[in-house]
N, C-alpha and C. Protein backbone atom coordinates (compact mmCIF):
# COMPACT_ATOMS: atom_id res chain seq x y z
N UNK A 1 92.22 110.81 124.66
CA UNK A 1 91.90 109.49 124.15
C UNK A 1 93.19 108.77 123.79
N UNK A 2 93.30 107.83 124.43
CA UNK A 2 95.05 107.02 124.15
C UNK A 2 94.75 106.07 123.10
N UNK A 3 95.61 105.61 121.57
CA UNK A 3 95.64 105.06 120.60
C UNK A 3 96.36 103.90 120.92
N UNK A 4 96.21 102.95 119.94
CA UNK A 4 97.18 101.85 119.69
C UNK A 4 98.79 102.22 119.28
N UNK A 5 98.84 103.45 118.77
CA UNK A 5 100.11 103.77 118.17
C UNK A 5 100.24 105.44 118.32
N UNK A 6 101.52 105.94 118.50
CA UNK A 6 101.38 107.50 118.21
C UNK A 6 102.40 107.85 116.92
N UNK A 7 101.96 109.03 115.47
CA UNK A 7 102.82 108.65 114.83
C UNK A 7 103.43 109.52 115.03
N UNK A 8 103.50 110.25 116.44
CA UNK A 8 104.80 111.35 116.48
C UNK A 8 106.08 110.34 117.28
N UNK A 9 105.92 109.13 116.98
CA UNK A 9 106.71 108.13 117.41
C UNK A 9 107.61 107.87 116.38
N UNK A 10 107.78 108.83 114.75
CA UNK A 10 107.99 108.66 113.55
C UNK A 10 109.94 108.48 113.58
N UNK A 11 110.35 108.11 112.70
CA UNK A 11 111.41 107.73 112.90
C UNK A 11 112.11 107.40 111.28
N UNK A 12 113.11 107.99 111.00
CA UNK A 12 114.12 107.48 109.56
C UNK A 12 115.24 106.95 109.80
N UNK A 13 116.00 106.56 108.91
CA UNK A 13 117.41 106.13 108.60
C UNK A 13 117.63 105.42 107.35
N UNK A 14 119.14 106.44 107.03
CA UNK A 14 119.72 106.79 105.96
C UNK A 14 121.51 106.00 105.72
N UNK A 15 121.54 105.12 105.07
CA UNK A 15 122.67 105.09 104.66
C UNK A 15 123.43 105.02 103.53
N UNK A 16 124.33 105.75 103.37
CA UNK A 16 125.37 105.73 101.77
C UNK A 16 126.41 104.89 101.49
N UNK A 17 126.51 104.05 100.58
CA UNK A 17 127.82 103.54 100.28
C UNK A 17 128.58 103.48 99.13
N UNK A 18 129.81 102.89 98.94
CA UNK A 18 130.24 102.76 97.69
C UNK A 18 130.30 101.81 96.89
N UNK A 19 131.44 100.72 96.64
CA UNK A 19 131.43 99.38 96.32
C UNK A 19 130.79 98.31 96.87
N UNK A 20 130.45 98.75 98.11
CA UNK A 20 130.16 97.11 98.33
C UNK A 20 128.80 97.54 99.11
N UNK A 21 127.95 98.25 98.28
CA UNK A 21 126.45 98.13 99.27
C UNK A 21 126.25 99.24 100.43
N UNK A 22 125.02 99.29 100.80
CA UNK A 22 124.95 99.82 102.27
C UNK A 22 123.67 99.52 103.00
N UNK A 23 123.92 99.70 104.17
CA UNK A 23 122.97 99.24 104.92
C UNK A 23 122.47 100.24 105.95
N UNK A 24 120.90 100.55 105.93
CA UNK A 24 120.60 101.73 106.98
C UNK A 24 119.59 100.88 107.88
N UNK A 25 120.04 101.38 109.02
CA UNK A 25 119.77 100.27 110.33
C UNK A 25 118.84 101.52 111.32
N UNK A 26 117.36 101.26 111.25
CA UNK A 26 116.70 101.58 112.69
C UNK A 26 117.06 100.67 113.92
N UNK A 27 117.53 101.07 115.19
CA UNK A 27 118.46 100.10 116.16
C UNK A 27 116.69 99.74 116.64
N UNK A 28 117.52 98.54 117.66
CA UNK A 28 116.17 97.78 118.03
C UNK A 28 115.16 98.75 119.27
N UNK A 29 114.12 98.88 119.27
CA UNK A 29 113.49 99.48 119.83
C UNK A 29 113.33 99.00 121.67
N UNK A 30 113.31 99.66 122.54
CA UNK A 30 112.83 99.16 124.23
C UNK A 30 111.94 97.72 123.92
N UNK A 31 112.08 97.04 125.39
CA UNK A 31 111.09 95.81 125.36
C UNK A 31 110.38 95.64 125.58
N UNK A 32 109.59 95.50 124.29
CA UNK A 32 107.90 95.89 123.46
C UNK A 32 107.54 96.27 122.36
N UNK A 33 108.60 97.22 121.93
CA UNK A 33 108.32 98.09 121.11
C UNK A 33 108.77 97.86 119.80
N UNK A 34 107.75 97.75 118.88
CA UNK A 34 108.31 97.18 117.70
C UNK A 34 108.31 98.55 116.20
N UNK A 35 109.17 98.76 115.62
CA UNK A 35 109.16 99.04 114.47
C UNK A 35 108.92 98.86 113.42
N UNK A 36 107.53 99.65 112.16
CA UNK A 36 106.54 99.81 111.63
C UNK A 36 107.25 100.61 110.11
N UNK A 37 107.93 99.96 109.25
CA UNK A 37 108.64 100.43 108.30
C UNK A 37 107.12 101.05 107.01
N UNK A 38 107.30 102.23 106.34
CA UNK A 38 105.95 102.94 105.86
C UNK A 38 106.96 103.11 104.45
N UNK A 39 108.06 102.88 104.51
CA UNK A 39 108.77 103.88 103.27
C UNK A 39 110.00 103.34 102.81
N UNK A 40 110.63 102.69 102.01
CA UNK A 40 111.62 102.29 101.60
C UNK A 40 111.71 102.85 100.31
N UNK A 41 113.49 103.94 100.12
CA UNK A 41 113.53 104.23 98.96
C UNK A 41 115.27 104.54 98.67
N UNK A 42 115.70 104.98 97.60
CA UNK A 42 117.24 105.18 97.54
C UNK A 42 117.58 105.08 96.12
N UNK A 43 119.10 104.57 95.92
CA UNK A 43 119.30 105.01 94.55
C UNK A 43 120.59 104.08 94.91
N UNK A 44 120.90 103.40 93.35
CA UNK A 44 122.21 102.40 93.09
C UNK A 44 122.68 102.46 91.65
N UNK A 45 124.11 102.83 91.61
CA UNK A 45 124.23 102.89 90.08
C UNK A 45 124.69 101.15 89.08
N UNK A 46 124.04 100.51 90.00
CA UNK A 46 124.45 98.95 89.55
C UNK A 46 123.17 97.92 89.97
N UNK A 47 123.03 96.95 89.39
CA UNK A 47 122.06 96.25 89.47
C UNK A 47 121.88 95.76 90.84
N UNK A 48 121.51 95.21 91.55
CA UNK A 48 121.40 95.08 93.28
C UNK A 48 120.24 94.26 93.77
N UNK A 49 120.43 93.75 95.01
CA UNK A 49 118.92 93.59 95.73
C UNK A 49 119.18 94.36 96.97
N UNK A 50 117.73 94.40 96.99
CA UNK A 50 117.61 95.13 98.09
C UNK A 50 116.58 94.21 99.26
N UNK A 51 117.11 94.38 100.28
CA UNK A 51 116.33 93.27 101.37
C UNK A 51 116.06 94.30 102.58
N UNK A 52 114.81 94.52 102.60
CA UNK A 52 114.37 94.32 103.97
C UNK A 52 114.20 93.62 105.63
N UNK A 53 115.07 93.70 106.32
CA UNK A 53 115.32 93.24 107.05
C UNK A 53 115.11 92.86 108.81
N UNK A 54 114.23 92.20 109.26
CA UNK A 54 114.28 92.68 110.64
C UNK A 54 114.77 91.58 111.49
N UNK A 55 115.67 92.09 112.18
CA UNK A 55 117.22 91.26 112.81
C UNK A 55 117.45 90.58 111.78
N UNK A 56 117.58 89.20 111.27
CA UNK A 56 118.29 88.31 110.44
C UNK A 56 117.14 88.03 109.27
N UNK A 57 115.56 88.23 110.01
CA UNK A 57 114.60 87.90 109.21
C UNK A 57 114.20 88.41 107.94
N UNK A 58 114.09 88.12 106.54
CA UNK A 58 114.39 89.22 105.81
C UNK A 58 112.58 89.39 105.65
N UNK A 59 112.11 90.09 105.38
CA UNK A 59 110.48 91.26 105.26
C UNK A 59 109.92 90.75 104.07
N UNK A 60 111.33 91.60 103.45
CA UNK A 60 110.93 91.68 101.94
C UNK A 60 112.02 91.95 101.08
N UNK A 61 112.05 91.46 99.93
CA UNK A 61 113.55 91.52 98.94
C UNK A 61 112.68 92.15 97.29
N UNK A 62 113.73 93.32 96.85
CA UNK A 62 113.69 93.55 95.48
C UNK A 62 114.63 93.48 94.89
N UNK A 63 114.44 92.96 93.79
CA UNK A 63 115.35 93.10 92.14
C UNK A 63 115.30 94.63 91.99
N UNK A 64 116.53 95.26 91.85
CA UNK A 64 116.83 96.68 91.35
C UNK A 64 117.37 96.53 89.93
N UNK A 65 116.77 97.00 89.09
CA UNK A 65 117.38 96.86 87.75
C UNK A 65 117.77 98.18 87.26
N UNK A 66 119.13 98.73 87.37
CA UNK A 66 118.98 100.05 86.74
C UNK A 66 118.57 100.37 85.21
N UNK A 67 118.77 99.28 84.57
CA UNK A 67 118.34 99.32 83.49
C UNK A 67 116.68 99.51 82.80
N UNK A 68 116.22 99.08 84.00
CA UNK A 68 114.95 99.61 84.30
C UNK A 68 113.69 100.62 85.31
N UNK A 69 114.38 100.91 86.22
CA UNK A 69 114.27 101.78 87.15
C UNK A 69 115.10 102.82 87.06
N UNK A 70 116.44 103.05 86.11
CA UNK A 70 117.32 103.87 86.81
C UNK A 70 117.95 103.91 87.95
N UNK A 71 118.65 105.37 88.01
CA UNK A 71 119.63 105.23 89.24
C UNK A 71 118.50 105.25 90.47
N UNK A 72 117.74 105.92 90.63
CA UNK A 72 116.83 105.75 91.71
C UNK A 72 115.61 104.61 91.46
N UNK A 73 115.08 104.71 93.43
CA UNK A 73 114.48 103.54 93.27
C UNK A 73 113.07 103.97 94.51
N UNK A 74 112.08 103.59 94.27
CA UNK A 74 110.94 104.03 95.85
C UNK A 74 110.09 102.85 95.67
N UNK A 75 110.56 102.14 96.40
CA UNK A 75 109.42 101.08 96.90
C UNK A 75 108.08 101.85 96.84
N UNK A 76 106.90 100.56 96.25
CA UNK A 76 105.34 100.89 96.07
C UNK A 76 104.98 100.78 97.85
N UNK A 77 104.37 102.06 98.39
CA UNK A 77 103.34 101.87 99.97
C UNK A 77 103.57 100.58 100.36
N UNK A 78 104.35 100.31 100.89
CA UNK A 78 103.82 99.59 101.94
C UNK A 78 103.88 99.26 103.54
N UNK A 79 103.44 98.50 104.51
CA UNK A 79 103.22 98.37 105.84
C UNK A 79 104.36 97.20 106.58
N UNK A 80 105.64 96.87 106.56
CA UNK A 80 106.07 95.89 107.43
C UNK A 80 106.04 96.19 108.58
N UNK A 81 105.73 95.37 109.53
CA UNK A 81 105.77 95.31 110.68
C UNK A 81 106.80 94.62 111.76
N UNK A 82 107.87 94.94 112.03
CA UNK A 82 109.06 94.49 113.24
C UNK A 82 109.00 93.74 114.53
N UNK A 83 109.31 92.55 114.64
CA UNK A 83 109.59 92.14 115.67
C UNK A 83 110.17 93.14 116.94
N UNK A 84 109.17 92.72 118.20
CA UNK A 84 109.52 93.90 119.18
C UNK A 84 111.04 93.58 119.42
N UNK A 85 111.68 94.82 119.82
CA UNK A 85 113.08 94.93 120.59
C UNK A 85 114.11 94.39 119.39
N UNK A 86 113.41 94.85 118.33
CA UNK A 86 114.60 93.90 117.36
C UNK A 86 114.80 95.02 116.17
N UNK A 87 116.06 95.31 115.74
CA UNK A 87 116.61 96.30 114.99
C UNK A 87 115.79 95.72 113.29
N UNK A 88 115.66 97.13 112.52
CA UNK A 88 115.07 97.10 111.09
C UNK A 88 116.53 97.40 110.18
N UNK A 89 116.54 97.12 109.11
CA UNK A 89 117.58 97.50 108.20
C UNK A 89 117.12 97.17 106.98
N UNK A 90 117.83 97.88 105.78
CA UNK A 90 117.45 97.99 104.82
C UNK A 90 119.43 98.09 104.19
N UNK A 91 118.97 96.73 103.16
CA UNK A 91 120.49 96.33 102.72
C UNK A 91 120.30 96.34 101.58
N UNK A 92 121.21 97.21 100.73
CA UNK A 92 121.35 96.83 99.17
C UNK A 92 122.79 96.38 98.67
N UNK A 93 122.78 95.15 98.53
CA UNK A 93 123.66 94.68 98.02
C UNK A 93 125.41 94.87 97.23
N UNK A 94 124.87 95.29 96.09
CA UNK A 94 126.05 95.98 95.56
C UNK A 94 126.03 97.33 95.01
N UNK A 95 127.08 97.62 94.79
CA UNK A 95 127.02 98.97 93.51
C UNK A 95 128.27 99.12 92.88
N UNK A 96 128.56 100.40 92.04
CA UNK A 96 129.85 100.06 91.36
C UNK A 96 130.83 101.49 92.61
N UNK A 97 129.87 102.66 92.26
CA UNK A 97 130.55 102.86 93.19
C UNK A 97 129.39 104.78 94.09
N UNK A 98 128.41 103.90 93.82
CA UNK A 98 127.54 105.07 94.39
C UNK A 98 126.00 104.89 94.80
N UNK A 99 125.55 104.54 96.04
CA UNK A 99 124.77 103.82 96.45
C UNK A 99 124.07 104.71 97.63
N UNK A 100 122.84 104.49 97.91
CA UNK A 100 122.24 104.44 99.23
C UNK A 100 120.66 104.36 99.68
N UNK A 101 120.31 103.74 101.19
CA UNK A 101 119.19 103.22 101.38
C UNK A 101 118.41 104.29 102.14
N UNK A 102 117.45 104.28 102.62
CA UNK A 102 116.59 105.61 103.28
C UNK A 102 115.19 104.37 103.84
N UNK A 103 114.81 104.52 104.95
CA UNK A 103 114.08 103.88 105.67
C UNK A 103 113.29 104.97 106.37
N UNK A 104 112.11 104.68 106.06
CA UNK A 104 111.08 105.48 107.43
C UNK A 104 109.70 104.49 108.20
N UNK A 105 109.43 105.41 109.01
CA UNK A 105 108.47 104.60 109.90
C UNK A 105 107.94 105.50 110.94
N UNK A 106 107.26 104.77 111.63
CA UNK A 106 106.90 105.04 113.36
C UNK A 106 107.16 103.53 114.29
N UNK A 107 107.39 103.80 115.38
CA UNK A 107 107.06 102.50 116.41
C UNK A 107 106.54 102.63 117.57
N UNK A 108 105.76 101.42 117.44
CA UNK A 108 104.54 101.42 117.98
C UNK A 108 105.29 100.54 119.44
N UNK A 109 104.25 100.71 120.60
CA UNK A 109 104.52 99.94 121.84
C UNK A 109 103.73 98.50 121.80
């Protein structure tokens, strides 16, 4: 029986930085195929935003407050959905000097 989606199509990315942010980039998928972000999470020892990103378009943006979240951070469930053939990223802004983003998903045809 063939689906709309397979989720052994599953897929992460992880990036660390120091001073100035980091950014973890799923590259753009074949032409069709769009990427299905399920999981955004990470950790910043400085106040930050964090933007969701697909190519230039931003998804979705949070206020990181360590002062209220702490050093870590896990986005609440949710579903963005990617423009086909077009790369996902997940950017957090600043830090002082210890940072990083974590992205998961599947993509769908």
């Amino acid at each position: 029986m063939a689906t709309h989606f397979d989720l052994n199509n599953g897929w992460s990315a992880t990036a660390a930085g120091t001073d100035s942010g980091a950014t973890a980039t799923k590259s753009a998928g074949a032409t069709g195929v769009s990427h299905v972000v399920t999981h955004v999470s990470g950790h910043s020892d400085a106040d930050a935003t964090l933007q969701l990103k697909d190519g230039s378009t931003v998804l979705a943006e949070w206020k990181i407050d360590v002062s209220v979240e702490g050093f870590q951070f896990n986005i609440p469930p949710g579903v963005w959905v990617g423009t086909p053939a077009t790369a996902i990223t997940g950017v957090i802004s600043a830090s002082r000097a210890d940072c990083q983003v974590n992205l998961a998903g599947f993509s769908i045809p």
